[in-house]
N, C-alpha and C. Protein backbone atom coordinates (compact mmCIF):
# COMPACT_ATOMS: atom_id res chain seq x y z
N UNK A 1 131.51 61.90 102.59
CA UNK A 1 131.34 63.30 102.95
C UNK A 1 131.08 63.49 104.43
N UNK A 2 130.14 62.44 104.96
CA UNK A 2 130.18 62.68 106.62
C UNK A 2 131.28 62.44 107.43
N UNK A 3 132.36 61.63 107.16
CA UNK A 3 133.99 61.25 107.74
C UNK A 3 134.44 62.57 107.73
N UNK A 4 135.45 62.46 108.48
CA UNK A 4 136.37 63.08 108.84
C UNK A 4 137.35 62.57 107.92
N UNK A 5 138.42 63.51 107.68
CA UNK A 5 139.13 62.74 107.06
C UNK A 5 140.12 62.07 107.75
N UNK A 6 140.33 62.25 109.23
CA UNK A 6 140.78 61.39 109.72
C UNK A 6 140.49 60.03 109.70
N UNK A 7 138.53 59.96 109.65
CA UNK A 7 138.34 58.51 110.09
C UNK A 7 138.68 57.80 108.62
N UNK A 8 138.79 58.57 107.15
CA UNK A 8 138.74 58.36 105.86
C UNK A 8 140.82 57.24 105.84
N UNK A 9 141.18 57.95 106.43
CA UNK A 9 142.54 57.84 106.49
C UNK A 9 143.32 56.91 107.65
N UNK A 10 141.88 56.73 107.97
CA UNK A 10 142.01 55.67 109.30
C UNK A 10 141.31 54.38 109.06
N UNK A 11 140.61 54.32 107.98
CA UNK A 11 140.14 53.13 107.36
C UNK A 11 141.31 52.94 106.26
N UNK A 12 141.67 53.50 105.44
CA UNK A 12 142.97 53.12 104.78
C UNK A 12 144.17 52.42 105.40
N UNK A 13 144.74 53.37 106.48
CA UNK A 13 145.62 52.02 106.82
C UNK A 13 144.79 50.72 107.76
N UNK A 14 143.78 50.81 107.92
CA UNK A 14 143.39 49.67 108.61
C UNK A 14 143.11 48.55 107.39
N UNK A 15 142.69 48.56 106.06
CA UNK A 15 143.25 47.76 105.09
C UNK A 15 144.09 47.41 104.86
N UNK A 16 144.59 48.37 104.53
CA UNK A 16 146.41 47.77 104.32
C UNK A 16 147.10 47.31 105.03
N UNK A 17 146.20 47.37 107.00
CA UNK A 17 146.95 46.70 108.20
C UNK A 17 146.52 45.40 107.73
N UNK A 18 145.41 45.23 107.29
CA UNK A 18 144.79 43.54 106.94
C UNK A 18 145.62 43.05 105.48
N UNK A 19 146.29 43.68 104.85
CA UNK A 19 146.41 43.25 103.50
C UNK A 19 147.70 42.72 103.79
N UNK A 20 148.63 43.31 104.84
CA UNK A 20 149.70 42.87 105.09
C UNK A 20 149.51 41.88 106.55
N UNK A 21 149.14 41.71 106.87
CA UNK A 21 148.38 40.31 107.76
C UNK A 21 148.97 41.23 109.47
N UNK A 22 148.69 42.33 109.38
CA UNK A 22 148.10 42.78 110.67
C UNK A 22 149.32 43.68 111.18
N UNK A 23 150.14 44.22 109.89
CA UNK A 23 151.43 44.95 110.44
C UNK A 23 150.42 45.97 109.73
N UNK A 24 150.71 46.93 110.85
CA UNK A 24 150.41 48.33 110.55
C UNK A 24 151.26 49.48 109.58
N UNK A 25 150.99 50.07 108.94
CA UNK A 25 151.64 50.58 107.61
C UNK A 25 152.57 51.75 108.37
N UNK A 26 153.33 52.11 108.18
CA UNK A 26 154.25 53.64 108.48
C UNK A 26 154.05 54.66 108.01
N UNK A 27 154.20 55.83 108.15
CA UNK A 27 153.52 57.28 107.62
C UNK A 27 154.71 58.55 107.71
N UNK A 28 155.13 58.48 106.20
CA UNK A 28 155.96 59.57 106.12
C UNK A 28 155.52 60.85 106.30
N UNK A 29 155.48 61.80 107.29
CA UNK A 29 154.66 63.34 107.20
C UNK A 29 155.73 64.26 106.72
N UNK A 30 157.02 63.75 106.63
CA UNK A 30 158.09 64.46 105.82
C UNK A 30 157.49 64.42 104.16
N UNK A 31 157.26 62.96 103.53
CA UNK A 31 156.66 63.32 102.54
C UNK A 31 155.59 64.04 102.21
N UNK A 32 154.53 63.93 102.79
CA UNK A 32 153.17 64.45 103.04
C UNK A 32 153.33 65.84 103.02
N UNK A 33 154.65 67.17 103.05
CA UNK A 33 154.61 68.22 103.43
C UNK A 33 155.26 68.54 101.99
N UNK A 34 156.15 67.38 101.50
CA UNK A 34 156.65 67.74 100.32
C UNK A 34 156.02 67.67 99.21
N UNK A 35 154.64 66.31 99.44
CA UNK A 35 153.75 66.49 98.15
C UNK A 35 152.82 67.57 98.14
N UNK A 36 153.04 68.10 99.00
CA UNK A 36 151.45 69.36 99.12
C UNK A 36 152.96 70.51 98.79
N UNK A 37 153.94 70.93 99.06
CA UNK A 37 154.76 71.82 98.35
C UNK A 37 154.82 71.88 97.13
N UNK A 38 154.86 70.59 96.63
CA UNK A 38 154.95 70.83 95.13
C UNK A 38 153.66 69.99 94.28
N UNK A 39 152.55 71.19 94.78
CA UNK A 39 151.39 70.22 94.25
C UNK A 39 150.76 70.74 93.50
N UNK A 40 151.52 71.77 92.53
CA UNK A 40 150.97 72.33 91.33
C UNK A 40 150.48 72.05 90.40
N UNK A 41 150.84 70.58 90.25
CA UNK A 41 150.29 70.22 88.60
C UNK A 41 149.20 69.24 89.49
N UNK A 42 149.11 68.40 91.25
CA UNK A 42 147.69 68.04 91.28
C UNK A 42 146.37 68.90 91.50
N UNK A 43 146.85 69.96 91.79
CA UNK A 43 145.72 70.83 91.96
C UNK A 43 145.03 71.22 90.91
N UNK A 44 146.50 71.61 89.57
CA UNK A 44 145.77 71.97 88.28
C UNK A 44 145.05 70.69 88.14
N UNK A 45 145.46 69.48 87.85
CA UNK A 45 144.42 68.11 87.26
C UNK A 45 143.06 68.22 88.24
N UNK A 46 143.06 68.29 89.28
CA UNK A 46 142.06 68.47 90.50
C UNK A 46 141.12 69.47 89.95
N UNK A 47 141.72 70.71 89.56
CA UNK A 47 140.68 71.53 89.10
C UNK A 47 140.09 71.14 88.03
N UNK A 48 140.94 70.99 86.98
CA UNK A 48 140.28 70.09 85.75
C UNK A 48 139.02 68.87 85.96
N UNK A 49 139.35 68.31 86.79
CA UNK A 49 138.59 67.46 86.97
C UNK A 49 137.04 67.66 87.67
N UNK A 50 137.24 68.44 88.66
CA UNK A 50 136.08 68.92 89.07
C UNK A 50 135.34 69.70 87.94
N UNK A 51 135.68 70.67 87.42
CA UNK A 51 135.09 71.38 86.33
C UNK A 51 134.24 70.05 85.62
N UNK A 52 135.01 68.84 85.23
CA UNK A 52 134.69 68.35 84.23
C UNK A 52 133.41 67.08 85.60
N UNK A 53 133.56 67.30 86.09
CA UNK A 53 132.02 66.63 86.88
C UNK A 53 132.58 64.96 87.81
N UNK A 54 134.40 65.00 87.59
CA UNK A 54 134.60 63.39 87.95
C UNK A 54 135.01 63.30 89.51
N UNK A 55 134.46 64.60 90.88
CA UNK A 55 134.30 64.54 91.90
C UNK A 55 132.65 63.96 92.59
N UNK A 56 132.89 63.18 93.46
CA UNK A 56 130.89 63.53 94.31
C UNK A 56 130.83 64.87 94.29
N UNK A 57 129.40 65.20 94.39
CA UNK A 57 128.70 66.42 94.56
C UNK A 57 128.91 67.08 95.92
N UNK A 58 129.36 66.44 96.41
CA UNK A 58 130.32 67.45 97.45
C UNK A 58 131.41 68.24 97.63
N UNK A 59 131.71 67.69 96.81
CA UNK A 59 133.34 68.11 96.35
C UNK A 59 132.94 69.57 95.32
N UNK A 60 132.32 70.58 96.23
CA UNK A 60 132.03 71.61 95.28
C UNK A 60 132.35 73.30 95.55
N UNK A 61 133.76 73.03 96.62
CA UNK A 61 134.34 74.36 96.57
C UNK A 61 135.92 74.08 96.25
N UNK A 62 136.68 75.05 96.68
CA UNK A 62 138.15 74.97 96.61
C UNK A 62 138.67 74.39 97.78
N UNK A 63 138.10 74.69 98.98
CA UNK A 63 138.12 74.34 99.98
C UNK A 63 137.65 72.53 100.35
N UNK A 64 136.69 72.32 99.53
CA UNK A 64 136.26 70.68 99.43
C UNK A 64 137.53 70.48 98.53
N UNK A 65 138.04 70.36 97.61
CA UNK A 65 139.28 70.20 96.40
C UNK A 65 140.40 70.21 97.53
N UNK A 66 140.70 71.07 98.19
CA UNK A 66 141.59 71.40 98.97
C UNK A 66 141.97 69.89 99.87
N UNK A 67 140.73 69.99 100.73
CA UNK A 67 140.75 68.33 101.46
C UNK A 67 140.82 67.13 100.94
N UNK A 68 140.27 67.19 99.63
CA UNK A 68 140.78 65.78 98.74
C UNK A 68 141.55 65.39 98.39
N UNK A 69 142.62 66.95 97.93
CA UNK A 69 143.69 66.69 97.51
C UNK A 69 144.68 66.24 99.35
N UNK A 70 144.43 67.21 100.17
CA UNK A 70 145.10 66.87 101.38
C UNK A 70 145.06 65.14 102.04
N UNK A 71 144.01 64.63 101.43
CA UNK A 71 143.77 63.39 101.94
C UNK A 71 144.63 62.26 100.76
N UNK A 72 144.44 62.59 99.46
CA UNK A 72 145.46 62.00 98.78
C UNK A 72 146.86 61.90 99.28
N UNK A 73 147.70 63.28 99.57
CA UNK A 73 148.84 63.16 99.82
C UNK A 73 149.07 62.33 101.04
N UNK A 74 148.03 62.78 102.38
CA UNK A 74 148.28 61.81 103.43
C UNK A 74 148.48 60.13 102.88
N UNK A 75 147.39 59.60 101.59
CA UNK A 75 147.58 58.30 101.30
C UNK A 75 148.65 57.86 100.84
N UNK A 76 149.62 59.03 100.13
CA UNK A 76 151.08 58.96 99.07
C UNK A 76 151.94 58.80 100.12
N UNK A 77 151.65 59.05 101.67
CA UNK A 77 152.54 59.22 102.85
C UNK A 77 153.02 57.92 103.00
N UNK A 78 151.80 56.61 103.01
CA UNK A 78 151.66 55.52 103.83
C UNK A 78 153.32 54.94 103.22
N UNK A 79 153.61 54.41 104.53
CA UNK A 79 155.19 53.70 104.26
C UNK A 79 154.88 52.18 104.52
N UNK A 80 155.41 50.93 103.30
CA UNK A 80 154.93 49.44 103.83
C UNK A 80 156.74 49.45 103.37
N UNK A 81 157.41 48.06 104.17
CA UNK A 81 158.63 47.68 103.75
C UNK A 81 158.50 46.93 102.45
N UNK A 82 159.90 46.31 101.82
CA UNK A 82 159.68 45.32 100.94
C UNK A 82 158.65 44.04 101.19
N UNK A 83 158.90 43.62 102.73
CA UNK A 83 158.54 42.73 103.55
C UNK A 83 156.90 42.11 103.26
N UNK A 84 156.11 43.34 103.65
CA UNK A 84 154.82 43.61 103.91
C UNK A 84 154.04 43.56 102.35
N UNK A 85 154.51 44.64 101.43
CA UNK A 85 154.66 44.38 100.43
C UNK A 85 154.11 43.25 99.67
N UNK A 86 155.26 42.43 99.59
CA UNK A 86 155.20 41.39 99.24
C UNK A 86 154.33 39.96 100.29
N UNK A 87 153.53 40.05 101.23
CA UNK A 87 152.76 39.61 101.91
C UNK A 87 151.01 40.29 100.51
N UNK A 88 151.14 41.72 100.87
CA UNK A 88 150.00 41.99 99.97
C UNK A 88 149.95 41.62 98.41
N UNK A 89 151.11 41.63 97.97
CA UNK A 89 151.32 40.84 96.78
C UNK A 89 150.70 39.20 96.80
N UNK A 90 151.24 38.57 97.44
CA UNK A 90 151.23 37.28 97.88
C UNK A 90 148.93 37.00 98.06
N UNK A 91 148.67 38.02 98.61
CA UNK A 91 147.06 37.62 98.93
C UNK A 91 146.67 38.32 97.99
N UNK A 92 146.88 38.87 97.03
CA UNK A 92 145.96 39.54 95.82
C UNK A 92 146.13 38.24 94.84
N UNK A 93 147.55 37.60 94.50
CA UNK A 93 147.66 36.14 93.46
C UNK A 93 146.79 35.31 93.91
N UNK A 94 146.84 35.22 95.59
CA UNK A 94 146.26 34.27 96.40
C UNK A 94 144.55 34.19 96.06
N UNK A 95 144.09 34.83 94.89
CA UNK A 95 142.52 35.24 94.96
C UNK A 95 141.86 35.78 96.36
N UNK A 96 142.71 36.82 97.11
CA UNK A 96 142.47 37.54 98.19
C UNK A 96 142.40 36.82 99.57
N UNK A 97 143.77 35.45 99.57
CA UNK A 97 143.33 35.19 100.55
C UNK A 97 145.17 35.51 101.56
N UNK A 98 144.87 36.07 102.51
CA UNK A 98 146.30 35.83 102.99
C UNK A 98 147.15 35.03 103.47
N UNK A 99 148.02 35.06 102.79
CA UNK A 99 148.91 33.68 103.27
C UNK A 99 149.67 33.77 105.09
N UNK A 100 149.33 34.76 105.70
CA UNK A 100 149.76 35.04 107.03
C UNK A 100 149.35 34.64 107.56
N UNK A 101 147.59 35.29 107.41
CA UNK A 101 146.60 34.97 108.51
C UNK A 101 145.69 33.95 107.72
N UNK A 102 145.95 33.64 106.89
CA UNK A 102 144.37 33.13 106.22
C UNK A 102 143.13 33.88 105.43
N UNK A 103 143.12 34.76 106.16
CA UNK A 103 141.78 35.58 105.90
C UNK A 103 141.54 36.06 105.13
N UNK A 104 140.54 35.93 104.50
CA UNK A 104 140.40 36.21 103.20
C UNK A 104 139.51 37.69 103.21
């Protein structure tokens, strides 16, 4: 709740920069405009869900709903190749260790 959702969305690809051994992920904002166009049925589940108590206690206007859902779609944006992919594939079998860098 204190992030930004920039910095929220800026720790995401910085995982996934480590999961793929230090390639930085790509970011469709063409998609990102099309999942918030047609985001009727997440908003309905979104509302559902809040009603039903499965947000933090912050998450307690339309406007908080609003940014969660906006921060989801930014995550539906992230673009990895087959390439990379299959690097993060490769360190999740690996019991989390990467076969690029090592690092576990």
């Amino acid at each position: 709740p204190d992030n930004r959702s920039e910095d929220r969305f800026d720790f995401v690809t910085s995982v996934w920069t480590k999961l793929t051994g230090g390639i930085k992920p790509g970011y469709s904002n063409e998609t990102c405009l099309s999942e918030f166009a047609t985001a009727d049925r997440n908003f309905c589940l979104a509302y559902l869900m809040k009603e039903k108590g499965a947000f933090p206690s912050y998450v307690n206007s339309s406007l908080a709903l609003r940014q969660v859902l906006e921060f989801y779609f930014s995550c539906c944006s992230i673009e990895l190749t087959c390439d990379t992919l299959a690097v993060v594939a490769a360190s999740l079998a690996n019991g989390g260790g990467n076969p690029v860098t090592q690092e576990r």
